[in-house]
Protein backbone atom coordinates (compact mmCIF):
# COMPACT_ATOMS: atom_id res chain seq x y z
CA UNK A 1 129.78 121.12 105.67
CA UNK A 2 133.48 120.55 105.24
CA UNK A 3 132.80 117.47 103.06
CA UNK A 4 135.62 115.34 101.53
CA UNK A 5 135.01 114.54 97.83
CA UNK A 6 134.18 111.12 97.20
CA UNK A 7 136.39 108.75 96.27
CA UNK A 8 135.42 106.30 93.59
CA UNK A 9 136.64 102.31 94.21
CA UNK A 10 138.14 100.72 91.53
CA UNK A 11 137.73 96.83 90.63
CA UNK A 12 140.30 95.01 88.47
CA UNK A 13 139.88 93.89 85.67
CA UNK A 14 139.39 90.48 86.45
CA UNK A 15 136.78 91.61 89.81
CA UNK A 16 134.72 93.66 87.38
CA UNK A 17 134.68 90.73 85.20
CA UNK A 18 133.09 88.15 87.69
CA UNK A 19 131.05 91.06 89.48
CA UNK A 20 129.27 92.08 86.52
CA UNK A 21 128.87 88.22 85.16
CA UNK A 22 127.05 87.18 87.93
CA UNK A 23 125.35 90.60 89.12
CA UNK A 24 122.00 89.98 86.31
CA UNK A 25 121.37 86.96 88.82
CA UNK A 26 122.72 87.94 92.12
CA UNK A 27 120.74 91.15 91.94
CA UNK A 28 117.57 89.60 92.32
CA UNK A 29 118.22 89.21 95.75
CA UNK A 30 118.01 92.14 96.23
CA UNK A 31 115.05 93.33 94.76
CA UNK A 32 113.36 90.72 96.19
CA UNK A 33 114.62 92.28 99.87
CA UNK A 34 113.34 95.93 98.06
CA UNK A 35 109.83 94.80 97.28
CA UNK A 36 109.27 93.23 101.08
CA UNK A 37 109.57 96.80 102.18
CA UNK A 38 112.10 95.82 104.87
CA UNK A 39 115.72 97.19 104.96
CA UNK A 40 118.51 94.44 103.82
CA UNK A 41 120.41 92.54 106.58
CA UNK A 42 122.00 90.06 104.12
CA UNK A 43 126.20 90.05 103.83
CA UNK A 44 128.88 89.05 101.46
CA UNK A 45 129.47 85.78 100.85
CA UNK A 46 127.27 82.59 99.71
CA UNK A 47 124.19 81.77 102.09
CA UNK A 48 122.19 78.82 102.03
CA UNK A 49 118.24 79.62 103.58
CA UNK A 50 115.81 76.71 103.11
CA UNK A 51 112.00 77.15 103.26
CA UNK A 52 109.61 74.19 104.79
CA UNK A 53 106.09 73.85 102.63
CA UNK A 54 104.16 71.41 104.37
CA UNK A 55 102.10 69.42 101.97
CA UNK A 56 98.03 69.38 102.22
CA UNK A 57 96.76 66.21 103.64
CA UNK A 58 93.09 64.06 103.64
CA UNK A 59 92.25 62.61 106.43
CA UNK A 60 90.63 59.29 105.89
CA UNK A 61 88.01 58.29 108.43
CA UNK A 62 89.14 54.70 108.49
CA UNK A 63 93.14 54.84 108.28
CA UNK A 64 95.16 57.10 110.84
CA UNK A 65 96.30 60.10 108.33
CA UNK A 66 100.32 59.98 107.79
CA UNK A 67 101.64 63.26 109.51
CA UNK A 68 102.81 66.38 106.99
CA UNK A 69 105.88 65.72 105.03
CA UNK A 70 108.48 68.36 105.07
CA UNK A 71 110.28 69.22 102.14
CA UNK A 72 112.65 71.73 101.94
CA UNK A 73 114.13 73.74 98.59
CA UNK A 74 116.99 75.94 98.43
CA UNK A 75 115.97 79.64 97.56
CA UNK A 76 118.30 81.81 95.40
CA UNK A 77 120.58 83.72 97.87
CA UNK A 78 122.68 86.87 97.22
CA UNK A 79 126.49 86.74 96.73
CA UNK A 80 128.01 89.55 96.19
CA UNK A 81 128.63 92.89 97.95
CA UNK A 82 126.48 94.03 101.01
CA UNK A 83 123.45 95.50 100.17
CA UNK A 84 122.43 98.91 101.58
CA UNK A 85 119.66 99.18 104.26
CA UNK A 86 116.39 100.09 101.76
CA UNK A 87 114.87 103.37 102.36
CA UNK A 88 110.91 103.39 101.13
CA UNK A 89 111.02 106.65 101.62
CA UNK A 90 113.20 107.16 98.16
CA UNK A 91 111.14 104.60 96.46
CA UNK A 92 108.14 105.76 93.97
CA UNK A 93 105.26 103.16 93.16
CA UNK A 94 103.57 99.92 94.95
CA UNK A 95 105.77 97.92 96.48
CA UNK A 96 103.24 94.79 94.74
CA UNK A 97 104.63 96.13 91.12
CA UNK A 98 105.54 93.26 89.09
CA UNK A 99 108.66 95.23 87.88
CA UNK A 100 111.44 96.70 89.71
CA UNK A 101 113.83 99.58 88.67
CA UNK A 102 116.49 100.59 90.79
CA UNK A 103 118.63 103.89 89.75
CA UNK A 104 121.68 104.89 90.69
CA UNK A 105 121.92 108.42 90.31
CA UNK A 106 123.71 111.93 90.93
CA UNK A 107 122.00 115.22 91.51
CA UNK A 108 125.11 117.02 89.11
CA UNK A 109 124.83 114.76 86.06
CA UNK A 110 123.07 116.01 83.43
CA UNK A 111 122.08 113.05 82.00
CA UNK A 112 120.64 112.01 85.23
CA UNK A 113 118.46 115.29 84.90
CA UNK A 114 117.31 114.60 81.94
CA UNK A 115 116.16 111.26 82.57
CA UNK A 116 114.32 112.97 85.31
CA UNK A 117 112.96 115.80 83.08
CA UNK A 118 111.90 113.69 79.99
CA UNK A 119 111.27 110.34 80.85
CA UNK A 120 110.72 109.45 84.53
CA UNK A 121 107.58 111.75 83.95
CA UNK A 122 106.31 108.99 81.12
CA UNK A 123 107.13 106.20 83.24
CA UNK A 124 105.29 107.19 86.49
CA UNK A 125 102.36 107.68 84.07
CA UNK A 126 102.80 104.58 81.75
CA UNK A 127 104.32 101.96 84.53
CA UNK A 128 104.51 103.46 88.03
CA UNK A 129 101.24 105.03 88.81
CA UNK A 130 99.81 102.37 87.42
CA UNK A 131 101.07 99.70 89.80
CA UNK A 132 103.28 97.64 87.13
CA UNK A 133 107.41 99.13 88.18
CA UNK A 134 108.07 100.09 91.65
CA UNK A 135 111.44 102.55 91.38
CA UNK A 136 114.01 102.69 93.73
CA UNK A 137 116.23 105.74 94.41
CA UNK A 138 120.21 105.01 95.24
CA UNK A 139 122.88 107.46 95.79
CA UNK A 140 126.05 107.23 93.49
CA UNK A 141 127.51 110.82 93.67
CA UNK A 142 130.61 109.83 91.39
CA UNK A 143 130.85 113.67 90.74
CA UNK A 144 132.81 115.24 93.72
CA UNK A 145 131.83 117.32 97.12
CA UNK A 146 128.61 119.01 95.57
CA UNK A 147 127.11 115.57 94.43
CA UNK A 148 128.08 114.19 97.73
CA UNK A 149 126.47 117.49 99.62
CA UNK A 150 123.14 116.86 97.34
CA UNK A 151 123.32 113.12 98.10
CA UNK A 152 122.71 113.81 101.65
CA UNK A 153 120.30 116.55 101.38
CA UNK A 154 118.06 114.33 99.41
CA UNK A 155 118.32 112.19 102.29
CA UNK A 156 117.57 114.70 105.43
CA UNK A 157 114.44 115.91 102.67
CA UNK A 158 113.56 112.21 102.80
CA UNK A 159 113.15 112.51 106.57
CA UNK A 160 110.48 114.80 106.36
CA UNK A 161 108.39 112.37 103.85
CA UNK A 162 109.65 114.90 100.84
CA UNK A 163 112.61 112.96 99.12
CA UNK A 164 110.99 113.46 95.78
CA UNK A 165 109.79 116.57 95.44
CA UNK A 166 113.20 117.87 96.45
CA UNK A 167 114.62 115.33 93.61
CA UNK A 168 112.28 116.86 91.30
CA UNK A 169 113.10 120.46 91.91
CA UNK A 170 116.98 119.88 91.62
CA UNK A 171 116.45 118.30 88.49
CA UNK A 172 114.22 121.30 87.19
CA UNK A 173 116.70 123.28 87.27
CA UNK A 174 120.50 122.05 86.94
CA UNK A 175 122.20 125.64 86.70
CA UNK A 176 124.18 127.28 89.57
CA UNK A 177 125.91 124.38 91.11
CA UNK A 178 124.60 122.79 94.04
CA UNK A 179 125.84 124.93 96.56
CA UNK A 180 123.98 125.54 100.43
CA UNK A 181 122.21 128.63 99.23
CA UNK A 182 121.04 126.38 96.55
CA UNK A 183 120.33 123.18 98.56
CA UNK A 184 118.78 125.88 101.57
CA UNK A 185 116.45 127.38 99.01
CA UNK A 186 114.70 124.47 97.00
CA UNK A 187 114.32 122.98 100.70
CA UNK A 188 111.93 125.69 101.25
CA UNK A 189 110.62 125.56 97.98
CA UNK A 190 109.42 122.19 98.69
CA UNK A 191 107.85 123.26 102.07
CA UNK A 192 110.65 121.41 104.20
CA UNK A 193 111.44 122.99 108.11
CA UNK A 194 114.84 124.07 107.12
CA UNK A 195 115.91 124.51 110.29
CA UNK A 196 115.41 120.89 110.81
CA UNK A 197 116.50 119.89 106.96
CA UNK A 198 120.03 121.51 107.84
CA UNK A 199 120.31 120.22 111.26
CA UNK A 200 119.42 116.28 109.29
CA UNK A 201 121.98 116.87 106.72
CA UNK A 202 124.92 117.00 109.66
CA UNK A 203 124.06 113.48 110.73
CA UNK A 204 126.71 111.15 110.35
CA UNK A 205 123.76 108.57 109.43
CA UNK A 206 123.12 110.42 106.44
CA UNK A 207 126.72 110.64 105.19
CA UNK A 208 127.07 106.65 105.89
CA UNK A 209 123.78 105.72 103.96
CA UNK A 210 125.15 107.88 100.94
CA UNK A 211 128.73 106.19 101.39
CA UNK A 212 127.22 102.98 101.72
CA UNK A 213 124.96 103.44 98.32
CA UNK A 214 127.76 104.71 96.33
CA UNK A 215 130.56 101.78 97.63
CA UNK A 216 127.55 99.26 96.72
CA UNK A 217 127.31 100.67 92.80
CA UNK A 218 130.93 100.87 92.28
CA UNK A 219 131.61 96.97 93.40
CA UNK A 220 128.79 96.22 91.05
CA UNK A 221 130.88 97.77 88.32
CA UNK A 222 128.93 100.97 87.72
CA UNK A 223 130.54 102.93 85.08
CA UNK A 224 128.80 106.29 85.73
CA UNK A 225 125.19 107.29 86.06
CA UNK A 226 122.23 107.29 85.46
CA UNK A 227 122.85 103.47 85.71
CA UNK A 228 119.72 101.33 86.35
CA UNK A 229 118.90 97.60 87.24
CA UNK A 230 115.62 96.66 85.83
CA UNK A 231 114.36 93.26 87.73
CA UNK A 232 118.30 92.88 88.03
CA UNK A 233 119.47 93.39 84.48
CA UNK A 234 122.08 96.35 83.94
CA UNK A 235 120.51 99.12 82.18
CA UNK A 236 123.17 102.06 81.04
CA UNK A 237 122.63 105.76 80.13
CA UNK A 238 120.10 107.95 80.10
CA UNK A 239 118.60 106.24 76.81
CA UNK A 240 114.97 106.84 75.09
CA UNK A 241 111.58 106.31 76.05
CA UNK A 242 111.52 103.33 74.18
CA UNK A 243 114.72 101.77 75.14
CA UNK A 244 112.97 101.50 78.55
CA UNK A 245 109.85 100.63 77.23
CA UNK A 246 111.16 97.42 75.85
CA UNK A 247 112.87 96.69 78.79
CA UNK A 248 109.78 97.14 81.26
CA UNK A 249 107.77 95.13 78.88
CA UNK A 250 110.37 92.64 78.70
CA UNK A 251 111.20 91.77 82.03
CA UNK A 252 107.33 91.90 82.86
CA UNK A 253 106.51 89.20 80.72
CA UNK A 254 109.11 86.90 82.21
């Protein structure tokens, strides 16, 4: 596909400081945006929204009843780096889950595969089939042209309502690169038209959304992958089951 290899931005040290400082409470914007089911229009830069709740009122049969009062309160805004149109269709759970967990992740890191392998497996039994963590998929193919070619081939499978199952199967098996006679033949594997799956994967949309997730995690100060944000707390590594059990719990009881 004649793709360049992705180049990764770099923050100073000072912008990685302030970034990650304030991304535990900035990202909550965005997870709030992710569990609405409705794709992100919010920019860079401070925004002040106000929301009217017009207080109950009794009428009183003798008195004329005072009209509503208005009050308005400031809501918590994002301010920070754009935020990526949301796909659902790379998302796995209810989008009512109390918990939200969004990775970023590329199809050639191994530790990415074996969080996929050995403990995203757990957690859609434990947490996401359950209703209690929705999981959000984002691209950060830090790893050259073959993450970037997988990136957007997860996205054209995505089109055809089969995002994860092709996830799954590149995971299953890491070995042999991630060439297109690899890419071509998990497609079918999966039971995706390839003729349409390769004619997806040459839309410029595709490329952007995949550009767009991986500029987003490296102004956030991602240092690799798999990196997570569970209800907008950074999450690093591909750690153990329990790790992430603590932190589900955690951040459900808050």
């Amino acid at each position: 596909m004649g793709e360049e290899p992705v180049k990764q931005s770099r923050l100073g040290p000072r912008g990685r400081v302030v970034v990650m400082a304030g991304a535990a409470a900035v990202v909550l914007g965005a997870l709030a945006v992710a569990a609405l089911d409705r794709p992100s229009d919010s920019g860079s830069g401070a925004r002040s929204v106000a929301v009217t709740e017009p207080q109950a009122t009794v009428t009183d049969t003798t008195e004329a009843a005072e009209p509503p009062v208005e009050t308005a309160r400031p809501v918590p805004t994002w301010e920070g780096p754009t935020v990526p149109p949301i796909d659902t269709a790379l998302a796995r759970g209810v989008a009512s889950a109390p918990v939200t967990i969004v990775e970023f992740g590329d199809f050639k890191c191994a530790n990415c595969g074996r969080f996929a392998r050995e403990i995203e497996p757990e957690l859609r039994r434990r947490y996401i089939d359950t209703g209690v963590v929705r999981l959000f998929w984002r691209d950060f193919p830090a790893l050259g042209r073959e993450s970037k070619r997988a990136a957007i081939a997860g996205r054209a499978a995505a089109r055809q309502g089969k995002f994860w199952p092709f996830h799954d199967a590149l995971y299953a098996d890491q070995s042999g690169g991630l060439g297109e006679e690899k890419l071509r033949s998990v497609a079918a594997r999966v039971g995706l038209d390839v003729a349409a799956f390769d004619a997806d994967r040459r839309d410029p949309a595709l490329r952007k959304a995949v550009e767009q997730d991986f500029a987003f995690g490296a102004q956030l100060g991602m240092p690799g992958t798999p990196a997570f944000l569970i209800n907008g707390k950074f999450f690093f590594g591909a750690q153990p089951l329990a790790a992430f059990v603590e932190q589900i719990e955690k951040a459900r009881d808050e």
